[in-house]
Protein backbone atom coordinates (compact mmCIF):
# COMPACT_ATOMS: atom_id res chain seq x y z
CA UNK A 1 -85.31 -11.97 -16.74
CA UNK A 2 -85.59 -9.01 -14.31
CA UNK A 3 -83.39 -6.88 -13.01
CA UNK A 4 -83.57 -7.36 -8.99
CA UNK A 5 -80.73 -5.58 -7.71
CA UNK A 6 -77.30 -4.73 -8.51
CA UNK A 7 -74.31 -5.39 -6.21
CA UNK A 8 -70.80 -4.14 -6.40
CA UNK A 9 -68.11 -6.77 -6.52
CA UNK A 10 -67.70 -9.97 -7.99
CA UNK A 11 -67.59 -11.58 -4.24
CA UNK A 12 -70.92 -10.56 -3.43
CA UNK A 13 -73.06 -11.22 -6.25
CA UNK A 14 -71.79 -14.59 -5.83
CA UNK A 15 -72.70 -14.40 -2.51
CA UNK A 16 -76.00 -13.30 -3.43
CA UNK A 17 -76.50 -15.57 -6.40
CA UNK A 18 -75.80 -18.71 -3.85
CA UNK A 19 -78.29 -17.33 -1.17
CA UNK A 20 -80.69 -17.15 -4.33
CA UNK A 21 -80.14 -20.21 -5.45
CA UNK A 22 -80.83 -21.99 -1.61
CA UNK A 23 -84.31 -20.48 -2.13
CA UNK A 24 -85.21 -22.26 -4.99
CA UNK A 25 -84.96 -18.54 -7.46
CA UNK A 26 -82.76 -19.26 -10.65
CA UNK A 27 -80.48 -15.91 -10.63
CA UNK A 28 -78.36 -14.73 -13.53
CA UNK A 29 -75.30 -12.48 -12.90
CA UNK A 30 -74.05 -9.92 -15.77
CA UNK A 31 -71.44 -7.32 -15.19
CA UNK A 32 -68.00 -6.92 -14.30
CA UNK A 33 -67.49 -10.56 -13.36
CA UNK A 34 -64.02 -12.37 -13.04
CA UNK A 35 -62.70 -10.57 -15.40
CA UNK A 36 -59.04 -10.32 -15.87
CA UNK A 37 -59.50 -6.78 -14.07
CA UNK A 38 -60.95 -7.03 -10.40
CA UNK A 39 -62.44 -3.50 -10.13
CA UNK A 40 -63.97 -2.96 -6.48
CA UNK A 41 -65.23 0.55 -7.14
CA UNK A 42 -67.86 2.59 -8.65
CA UNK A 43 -69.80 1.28 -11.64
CA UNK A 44 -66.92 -0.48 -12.80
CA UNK A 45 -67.27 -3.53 -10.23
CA UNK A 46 -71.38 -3.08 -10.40
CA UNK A 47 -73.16 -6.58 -11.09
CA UNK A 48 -76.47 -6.70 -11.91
CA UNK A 49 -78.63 -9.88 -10.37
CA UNK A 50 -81.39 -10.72 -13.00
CA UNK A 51 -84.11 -13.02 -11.93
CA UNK A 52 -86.85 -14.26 -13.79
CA UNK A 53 -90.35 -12.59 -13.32
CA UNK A 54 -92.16 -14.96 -11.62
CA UNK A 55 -89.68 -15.50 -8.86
CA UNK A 56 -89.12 -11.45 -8.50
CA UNK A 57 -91.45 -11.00 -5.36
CA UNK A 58 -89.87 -14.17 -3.50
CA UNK A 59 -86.49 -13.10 -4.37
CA UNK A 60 -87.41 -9.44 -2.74
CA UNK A 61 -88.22 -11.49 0.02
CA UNK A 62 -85.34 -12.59 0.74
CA UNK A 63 -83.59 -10.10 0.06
CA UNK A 64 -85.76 -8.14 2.72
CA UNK A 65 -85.01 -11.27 5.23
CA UNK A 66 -81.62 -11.19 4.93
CA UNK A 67 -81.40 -6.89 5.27
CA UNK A 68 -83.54 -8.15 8.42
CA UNK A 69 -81.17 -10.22 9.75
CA UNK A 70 -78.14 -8.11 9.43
CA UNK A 71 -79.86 -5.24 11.12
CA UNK A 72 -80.38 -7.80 14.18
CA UNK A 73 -77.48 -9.15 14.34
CA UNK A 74 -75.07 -7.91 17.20
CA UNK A 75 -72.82 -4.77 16.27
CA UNK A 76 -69.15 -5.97 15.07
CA UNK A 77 -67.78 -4.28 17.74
CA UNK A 78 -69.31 -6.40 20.30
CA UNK A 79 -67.35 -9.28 19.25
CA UNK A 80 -64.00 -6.98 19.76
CA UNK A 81 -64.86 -6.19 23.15
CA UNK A 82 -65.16 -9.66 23.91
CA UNK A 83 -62.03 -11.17 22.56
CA UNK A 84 -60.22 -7.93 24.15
CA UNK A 85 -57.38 -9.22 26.98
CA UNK A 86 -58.56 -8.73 30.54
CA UNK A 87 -57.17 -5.91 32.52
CA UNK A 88 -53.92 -6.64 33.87
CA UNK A 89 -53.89 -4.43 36.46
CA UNK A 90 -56.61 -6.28 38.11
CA UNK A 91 -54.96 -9.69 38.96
CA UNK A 92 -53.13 -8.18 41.95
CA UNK A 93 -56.36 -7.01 43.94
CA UNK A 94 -57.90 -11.15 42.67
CA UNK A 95 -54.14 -12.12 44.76
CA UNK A 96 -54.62 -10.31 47.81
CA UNK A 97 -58.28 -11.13 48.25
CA UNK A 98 -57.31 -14.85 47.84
CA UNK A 99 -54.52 -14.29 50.12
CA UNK A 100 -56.58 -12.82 52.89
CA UNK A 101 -59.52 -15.63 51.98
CA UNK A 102 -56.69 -18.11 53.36
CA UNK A 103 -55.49 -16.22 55.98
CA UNK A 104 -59.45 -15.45 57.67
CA UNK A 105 -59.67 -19.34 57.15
CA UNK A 106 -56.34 -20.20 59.08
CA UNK A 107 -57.73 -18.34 61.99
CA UNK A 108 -61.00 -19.76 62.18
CA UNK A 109 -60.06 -23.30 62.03
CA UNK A 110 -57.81 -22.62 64.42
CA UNK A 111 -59.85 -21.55 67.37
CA UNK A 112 -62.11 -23.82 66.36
CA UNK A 113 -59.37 -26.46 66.81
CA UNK A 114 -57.77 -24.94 69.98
C-alpha cells in the first residue's frame, strides 16, 4: 500500500475513502480514526489514505477530478444571496404601479365605451 494523501478528520477520510471506493480503488485509512478522542486539529486528527500501487495514478485522478470540480462549482456565497429575503422597501413602488396599471385601464375602456 501507498501513501496517497492524508486528510484531517475522521469525516473526511471517510468521505474520501467512499469516493475511492465508487471508482473501483481499494483504500485503507490509518490514523486518528473514531477513536474515543475526536481531535479536529493539527496532526492529531491527520489520516493517512493508503492505496495500493497499482491503483495510485487512477486514484490521483480522481483526486485531481474532484479538486476540479470544487474549483467550478459556484462560490458558497452565491447560494446566500439567493435565499436572502427580497427588499421590503420595494413592494410599495410594485403597489402603486399596479394601482396606476388599473387606473390607465379604467380610463381607456371607458372612452372606448362612451
Amino acid at each position: 500500500m501507498t501513501l496517497l494523501t492524508s486528510v484531517s478528520g475522521s469525516f473526511r477520510a471517510h468521505v474520501l475513502l467512499a469516493r475511492l471506493e465508487t471508482e473501483g480503488i481499494d483504500a485503507q485509512l490509518r490514523g486518528a480514526l473514531d477513536g474515543a478522542y475526536g481531535f479536529t486539529m493539527g496532526d492529531l486528527a491527520r489520516v493517512d489514505v493508503f492505496v495500493p500501487e497499482e491503483q495510485l495514478d487512477d486514484a490521483k485522478y480522481v483526486l485531481l477530478a474532484d479538486e476540479v470540480d470544487a474549483t467550478l462549482a459556484p462560490p458558497s456565497e452565491w447560494a446566500t444571496a439567493a435565499d436572502a429575503p427580497h427588499d421590503p422597501a420595494r413592494w410599495p413602488w410594485w403597489v402603486a404601479i399596479g394601482m396606476l396599471v388599473v387606473a390607465v385601464s379604467g380610463v381607456i375602456l371607458r372612452s372606448i365605451a362612451g
